[in-house]
Protein backbone atom coordinates (compact mmCIF):
# COMPACT_ATOMS: atom_id res chain seq x y z
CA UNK A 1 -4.34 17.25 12.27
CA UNK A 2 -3.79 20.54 12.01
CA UNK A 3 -5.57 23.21 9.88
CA UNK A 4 -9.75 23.75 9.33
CA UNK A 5 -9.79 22.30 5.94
CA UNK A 6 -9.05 18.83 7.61
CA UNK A 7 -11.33 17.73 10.33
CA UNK A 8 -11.15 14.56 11.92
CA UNK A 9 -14.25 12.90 11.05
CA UNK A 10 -17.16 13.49 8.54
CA UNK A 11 -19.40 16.60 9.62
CA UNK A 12 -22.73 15.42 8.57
CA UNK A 13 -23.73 11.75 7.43
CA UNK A 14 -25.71 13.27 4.77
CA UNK A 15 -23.29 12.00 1.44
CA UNK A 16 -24.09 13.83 -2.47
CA UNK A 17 -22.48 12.62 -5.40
CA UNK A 18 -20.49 15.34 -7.61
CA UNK A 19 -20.75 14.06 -11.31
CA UNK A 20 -18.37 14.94 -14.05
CA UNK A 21 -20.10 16.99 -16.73
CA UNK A 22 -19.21 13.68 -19.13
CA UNK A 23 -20.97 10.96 -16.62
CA UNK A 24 -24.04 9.38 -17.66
CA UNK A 25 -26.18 7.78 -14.68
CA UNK A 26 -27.30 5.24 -16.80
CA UNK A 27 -26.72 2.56 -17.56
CA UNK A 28 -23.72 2.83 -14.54
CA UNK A 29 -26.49 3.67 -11.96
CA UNK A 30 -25.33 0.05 -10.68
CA UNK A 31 -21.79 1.12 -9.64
CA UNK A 32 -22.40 4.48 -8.40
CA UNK A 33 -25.75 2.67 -6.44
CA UNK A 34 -23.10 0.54 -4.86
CA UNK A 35 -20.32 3.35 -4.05
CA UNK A 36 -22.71 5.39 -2.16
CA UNK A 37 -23.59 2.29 0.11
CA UNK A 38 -20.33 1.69 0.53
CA UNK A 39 -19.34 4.84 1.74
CA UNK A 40 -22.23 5.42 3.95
CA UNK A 41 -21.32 2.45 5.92
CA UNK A 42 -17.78 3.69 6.38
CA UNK A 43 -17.81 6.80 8.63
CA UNK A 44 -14.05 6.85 8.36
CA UNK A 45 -13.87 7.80 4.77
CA UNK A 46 -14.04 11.45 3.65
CA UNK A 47 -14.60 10.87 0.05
CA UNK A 48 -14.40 8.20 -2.64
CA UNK A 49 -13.97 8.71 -5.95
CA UNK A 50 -14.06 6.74 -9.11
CA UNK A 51 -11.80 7.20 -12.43
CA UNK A 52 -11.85 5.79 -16.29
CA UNK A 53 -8.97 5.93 -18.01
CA UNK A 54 -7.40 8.24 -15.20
CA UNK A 55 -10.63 10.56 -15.88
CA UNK A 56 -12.80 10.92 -12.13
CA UNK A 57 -16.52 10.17 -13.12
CA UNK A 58 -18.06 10.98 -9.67
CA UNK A 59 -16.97 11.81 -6.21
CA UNK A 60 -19.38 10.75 -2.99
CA UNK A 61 -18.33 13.19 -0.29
CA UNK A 62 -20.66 14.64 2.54
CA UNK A 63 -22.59 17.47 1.72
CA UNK A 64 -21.20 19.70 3.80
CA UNK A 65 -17.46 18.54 3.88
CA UNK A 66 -15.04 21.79 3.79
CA UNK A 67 -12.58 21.97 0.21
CA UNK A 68 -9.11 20.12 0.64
CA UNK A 69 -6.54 22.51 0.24
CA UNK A 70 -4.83 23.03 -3.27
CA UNK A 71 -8.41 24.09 -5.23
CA UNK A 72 -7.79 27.45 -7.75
CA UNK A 73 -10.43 29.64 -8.28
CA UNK A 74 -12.28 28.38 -11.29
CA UNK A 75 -11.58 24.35 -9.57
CA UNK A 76 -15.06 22.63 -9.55
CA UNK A 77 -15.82 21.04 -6.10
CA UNK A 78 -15.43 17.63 -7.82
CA UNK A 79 -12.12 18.55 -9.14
CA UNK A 80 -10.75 19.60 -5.91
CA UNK A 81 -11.77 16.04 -3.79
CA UNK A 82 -10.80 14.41 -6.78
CA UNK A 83 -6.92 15.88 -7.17
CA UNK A 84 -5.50 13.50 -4.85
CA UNK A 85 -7.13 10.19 -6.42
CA UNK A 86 -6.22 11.43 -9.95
CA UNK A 87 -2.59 11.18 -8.91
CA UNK A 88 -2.48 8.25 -6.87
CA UNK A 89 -3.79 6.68 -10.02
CA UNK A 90 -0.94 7.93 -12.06
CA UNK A 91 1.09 6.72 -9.14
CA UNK A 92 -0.30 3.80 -9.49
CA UNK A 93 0.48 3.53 -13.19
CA UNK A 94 4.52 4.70 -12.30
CA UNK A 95 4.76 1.93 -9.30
CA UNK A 96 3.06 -0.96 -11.84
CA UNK A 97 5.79 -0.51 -14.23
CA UNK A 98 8.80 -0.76 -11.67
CA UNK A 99 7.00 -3.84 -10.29
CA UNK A 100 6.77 -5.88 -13.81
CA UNK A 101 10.26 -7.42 -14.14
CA UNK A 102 9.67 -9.33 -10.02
CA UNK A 103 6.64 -11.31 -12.51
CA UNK A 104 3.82 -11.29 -9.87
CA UNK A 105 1.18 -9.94 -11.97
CA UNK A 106 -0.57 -6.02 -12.27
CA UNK A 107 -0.63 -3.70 -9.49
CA UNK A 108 -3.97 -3.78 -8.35
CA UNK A 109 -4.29 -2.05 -4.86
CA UNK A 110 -2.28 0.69 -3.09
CA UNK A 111 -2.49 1.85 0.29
CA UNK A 112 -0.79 5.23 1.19
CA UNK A 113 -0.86 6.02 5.01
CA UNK A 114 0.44 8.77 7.62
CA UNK A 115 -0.61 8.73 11.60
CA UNK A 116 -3.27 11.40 10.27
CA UNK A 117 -4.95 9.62 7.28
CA UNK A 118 -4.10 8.03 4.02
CA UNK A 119 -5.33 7.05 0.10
CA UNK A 120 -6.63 3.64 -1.40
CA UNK A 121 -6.40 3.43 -4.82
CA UNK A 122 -7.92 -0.15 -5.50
CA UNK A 123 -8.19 -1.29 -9.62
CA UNK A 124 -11.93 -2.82 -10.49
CA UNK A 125 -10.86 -3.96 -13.69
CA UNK A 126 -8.30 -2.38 -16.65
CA UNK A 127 -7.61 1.53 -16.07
CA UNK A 128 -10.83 1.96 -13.69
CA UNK A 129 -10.60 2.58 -10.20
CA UNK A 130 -11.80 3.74 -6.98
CA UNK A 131 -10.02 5.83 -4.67
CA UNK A 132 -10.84 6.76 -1.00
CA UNK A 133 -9.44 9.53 1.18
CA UNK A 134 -9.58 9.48 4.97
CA UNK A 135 -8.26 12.34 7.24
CA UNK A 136 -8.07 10.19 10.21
CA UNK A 137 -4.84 7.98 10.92
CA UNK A 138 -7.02 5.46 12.78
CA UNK A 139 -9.50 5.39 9.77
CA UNK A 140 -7.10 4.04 7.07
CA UNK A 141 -7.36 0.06 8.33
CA UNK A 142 -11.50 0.82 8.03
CA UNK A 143 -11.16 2.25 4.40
CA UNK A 144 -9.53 -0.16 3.19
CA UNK A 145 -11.13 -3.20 3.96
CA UNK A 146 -14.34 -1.18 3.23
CA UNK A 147 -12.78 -0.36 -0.31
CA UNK A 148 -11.17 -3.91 -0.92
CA UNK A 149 -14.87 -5.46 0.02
CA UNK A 150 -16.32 -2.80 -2.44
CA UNK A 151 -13.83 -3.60 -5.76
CA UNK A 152 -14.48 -7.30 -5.33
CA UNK A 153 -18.61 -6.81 -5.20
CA UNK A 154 -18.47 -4.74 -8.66
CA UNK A 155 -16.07 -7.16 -9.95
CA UNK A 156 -17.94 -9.95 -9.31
CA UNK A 157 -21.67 -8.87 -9.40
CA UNK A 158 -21.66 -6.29 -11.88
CA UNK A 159 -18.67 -6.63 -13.96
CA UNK A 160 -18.85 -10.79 -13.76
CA UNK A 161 -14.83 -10.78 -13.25
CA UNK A 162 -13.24 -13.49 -10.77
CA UNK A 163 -12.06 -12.06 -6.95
CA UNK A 164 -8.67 -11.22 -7.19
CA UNK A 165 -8.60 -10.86 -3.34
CA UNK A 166 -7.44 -7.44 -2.52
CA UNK A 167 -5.98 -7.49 0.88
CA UNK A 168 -5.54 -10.88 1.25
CA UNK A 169 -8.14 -13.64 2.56
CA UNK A 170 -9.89 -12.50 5.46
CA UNK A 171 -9.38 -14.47 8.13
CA UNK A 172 -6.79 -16.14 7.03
CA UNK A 173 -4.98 -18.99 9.61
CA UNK A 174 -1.70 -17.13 10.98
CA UNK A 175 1.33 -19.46 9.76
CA UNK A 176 3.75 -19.73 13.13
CA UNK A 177 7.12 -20.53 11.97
CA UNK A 178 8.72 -23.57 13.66
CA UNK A 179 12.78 -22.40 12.86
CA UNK A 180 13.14 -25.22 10.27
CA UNK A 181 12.96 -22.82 7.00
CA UNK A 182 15.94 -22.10 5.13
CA UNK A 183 16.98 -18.15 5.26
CA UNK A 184 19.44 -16.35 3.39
CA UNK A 185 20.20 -13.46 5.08
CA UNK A 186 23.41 -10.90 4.49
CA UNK A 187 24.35 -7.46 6.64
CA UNK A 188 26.30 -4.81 5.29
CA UNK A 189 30.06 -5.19 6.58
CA UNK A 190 29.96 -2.26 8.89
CA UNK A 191 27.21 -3.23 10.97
CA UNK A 192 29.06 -4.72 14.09
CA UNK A 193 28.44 -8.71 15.00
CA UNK A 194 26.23 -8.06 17.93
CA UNK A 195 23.83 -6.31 15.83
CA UNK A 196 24.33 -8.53 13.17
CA UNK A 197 23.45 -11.44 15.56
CA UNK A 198 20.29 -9.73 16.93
CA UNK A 199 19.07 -8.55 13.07
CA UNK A 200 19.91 -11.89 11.91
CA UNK A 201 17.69 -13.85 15.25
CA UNK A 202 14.90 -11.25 14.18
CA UNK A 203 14.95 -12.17 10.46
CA UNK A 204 14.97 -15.75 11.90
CA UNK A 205 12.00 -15.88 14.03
CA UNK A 206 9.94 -13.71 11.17
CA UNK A 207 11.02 -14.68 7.82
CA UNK A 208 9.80 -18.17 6.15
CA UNK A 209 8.15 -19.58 3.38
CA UNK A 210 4.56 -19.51 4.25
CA UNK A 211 3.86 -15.53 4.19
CA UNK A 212 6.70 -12.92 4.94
CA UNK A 213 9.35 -14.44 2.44
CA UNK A 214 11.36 -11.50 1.94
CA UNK A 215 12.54 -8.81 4.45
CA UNK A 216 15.06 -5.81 4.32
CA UNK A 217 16.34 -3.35 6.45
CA UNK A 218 17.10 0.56 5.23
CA UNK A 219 18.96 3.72 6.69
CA UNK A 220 18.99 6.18 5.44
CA UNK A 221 18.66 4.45 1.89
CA UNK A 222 21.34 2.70 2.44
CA UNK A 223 21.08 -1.51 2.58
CA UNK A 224 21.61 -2.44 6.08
CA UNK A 225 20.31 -6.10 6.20
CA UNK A 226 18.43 -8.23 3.89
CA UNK A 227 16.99 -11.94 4.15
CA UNK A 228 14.59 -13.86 2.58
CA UNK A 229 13.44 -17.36 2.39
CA UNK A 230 13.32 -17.68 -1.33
CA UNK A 231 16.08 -20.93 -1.18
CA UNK A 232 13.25 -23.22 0.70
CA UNK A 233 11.64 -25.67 -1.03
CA UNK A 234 8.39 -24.86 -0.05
CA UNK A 235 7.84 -21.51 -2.13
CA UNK A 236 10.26 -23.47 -5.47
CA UNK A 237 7.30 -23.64 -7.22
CA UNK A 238 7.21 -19.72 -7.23
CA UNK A 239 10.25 -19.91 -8.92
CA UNK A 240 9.64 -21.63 -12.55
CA UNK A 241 9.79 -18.30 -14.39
CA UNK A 242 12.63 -16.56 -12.11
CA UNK A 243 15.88 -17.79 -10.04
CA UNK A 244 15.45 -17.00 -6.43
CA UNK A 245 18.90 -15.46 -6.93
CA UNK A 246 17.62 -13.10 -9.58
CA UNK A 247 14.86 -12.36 -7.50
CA UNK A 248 16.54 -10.93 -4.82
CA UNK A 249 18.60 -8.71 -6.93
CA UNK A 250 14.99 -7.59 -8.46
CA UNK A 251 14.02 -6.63 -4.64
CA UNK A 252 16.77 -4.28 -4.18
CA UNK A 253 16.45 -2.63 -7.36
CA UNK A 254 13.18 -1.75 -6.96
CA UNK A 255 13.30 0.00 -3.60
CA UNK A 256 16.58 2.06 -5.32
CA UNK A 257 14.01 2.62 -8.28
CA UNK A 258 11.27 3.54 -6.14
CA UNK A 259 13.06 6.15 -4.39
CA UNK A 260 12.01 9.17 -6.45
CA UNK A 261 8.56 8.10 -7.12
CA UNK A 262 7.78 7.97 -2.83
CA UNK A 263 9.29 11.01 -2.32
CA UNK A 264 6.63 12.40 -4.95
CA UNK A 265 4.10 10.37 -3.16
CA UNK A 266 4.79 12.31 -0.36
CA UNK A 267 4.79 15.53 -1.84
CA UNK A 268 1.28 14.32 -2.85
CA UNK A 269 0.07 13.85 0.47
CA UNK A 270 0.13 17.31 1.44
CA UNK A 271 -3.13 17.71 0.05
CA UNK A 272 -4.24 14.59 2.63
CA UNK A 273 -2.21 15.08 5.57
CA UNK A 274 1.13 17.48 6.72
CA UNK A 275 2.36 14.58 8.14
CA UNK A 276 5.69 11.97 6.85
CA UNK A 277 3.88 8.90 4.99
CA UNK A 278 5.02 5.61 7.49
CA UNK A 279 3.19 2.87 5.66
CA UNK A 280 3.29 1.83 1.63
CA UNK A 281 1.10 -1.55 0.27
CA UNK A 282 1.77 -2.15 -3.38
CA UNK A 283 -0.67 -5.19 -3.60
CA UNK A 284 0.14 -6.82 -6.99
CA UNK A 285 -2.08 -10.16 -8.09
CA UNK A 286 0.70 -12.57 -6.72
CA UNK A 287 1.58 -11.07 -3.46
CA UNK A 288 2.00 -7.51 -2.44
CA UNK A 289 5.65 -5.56 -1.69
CA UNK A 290 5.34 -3.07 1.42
CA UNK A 291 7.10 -0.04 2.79
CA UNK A 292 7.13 0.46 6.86
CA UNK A 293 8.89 3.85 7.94
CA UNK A 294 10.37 3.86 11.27
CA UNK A 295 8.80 5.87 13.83
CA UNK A 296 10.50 9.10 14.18
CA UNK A 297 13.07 8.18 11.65
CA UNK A 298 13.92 10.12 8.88
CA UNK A 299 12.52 9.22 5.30
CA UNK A 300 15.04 6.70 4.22
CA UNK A 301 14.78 4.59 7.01
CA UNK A 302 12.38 1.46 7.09
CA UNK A 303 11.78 -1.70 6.33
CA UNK A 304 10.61 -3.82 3.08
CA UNK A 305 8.55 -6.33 3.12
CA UNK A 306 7.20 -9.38 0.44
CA UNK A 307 4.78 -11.75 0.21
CA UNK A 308 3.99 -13.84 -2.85
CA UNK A 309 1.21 -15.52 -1.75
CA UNK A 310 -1.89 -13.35 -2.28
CA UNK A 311 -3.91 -15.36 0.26
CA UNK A 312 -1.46 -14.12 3.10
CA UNK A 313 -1.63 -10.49 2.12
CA UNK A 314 -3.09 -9.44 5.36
CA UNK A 315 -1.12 -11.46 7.53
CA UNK A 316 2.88 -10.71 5.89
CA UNK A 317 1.59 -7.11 7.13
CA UNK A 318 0.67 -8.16 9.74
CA UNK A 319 4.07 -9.90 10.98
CA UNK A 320 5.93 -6.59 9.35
CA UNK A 321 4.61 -4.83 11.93
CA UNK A 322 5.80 -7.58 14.65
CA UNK A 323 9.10 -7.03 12.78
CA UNK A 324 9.27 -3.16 12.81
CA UNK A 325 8.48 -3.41 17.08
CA UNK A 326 10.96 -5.67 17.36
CA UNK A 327 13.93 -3.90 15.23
CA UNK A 328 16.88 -3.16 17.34
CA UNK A 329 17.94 0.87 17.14
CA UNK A 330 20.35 1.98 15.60
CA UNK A 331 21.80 0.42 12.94
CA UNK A 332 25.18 2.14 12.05
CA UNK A 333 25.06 3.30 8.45
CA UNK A 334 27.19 1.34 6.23
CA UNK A 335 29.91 3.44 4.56
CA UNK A 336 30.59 0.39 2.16
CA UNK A 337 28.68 -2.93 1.93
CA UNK A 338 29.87 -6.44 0.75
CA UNK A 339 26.58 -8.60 -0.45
């Protein structure tokens, strides 16, 4: 990473909390107690912050930690580590509302990375949360199970809510699909058959009911290939409140709705990291959507995935990632597409 402001690692293990001029320790002593430990047992993070009402109340940073860039002169040093949290949470806020008509519940976790660090914005309980910054690409797997571990303990021991299992269930068994689920899968009509045969052999071998149920292909922004596995009976008990036909048309009208709010995302990271965002988790209470960017692609080109099982979280990424090794290049770009 380029630039002093952004080091690769923490420069002392020494961590002091910056309070807002409104915070009172007690009796929240509890939460910020518990923040502190968190974040000295993660050397990966540079700072965490938490917010009320989209308001930071205290930042944990190490003491000697140089300013991110993007501070004005009269900027308090709390207001300057806490820019990029305060709008991730109004991100957060933007991407909640174009996720309410798919019916899976709030947005309750994002995770924004580049291959030179990333944001967690993870929601404790209604319009409070905690955000982490890390300026090291390898560091962003270590946040976030360190900040997904650290919303559930204040949830449960302080605030007495339930675990809404952010991230998935650790540990979770890793489904192996046996070719017997039912796919529905459609490529634009200017991709040729041989790539259509090797997309649709990939979406085979991934795609099924148990964790990654829904999977689509982008250049360029334009709809390449899409499949999911929404007609199996398996996951029909998703399906009371929404056709799996309406659900797919849901799917693609997010990612076109989406479009502006990433490339403000983006923008956003520049206080973070000069490099393109390749990774998106929108973790919602039924599920999570995610965003993979192809490796030296350009921004419109990547891969969506779903999951509506919030157990298998961790492991729908995890088989997006098989997916995005495995995905044949290039795709031609569709000049008109017949779904």
């Amino acid at each position: 990473m380029s630039g002093d402001h952004r080091p690769d690692e923490r420069q002392s293990a020494e961590l002091v909390p910056l309070y807002a001029e409104h915070w009172r320790r007690a009796p929240f002593e509890e939460i910020s107690d518990r923040c502190t430990g968190a974040a000295a047992g993660c050397a990966a993070l540079r700072s965490l912050s938490y917010f009320n009402n989209g308001v930071v109340d205290f930042v944990i940073r190490p003491a000697d930690a140089p300013a991110l860039p993007g501070g004005r002169e009269l900027d308090l040093p709390i207001d300057v580590e806490s820019r990029p949290g305060h709008q991730l949470v109004l991100s957060m806020e933007t991407f909640d509302k174009a996720l309410g008509p798919l019916l899976t519940g709030a947005l309750m976790r994002t995770v924004v990375a580049t291959p030179t660090g990333g944001l967690y914005c993870g929601r404790v309980k209604e319009q409070q949360h905690i955000v982490g910054i890390t300026l090291r690409g390898d560091g962003v797997d270590a946040m976030d199970d360190t900040l997904n571990e650290l919303v559930t303990d204040i949830r449960v021991h302080v605030l007495n809510r339930s675990d809404e299992n952010p991230g998935g269930v650790p540990d979770q068994p890793y489904h192996a699909p046996d070719g017997s689920q039912e796919l529905h899968f459609t490529a634009g009509s200017r991709v040729d058959e041989p790539m259509v045969a090797r997309l649709r052999g990939l979406w085979q071998r991934h795609l099924n009911p148990v964790d990654l149920q829904y999977l689509a292909y982008y250049e360029n922004w334009h709809l390449a290939c899409v499949g999911d596995a929404f007609d199996d009976s398996r996951i029909g008990k998703r399906f009371l409140n929404i056709k799996p036909s309406a659900r797919r048309r849901k799917y693609r009208d997010v990612a076109d709705q989406l479009r502006d709010d990433i490339a403000r995302l983006r923008d956003m990271l520049q206080l973070v990291s000069r490099e393109p965002m390749n990774r998106l988790v929108l973790d919602v209470e039924e599920g999570a959507v995610y965003f993979h960017w192809l490796p030296g692609g350009r921004s419109g080109d990547f891969v969506c995935g779903v999951t509506l099982d919030q157990h298998e979280v961790g492991n729908a990424e995890r088989r997006l990632r098989e997916v995005l090794s495995e995905l044949p290049r290039k795709v031609p770009r569709p000049r008109s597409v017949r779904w």
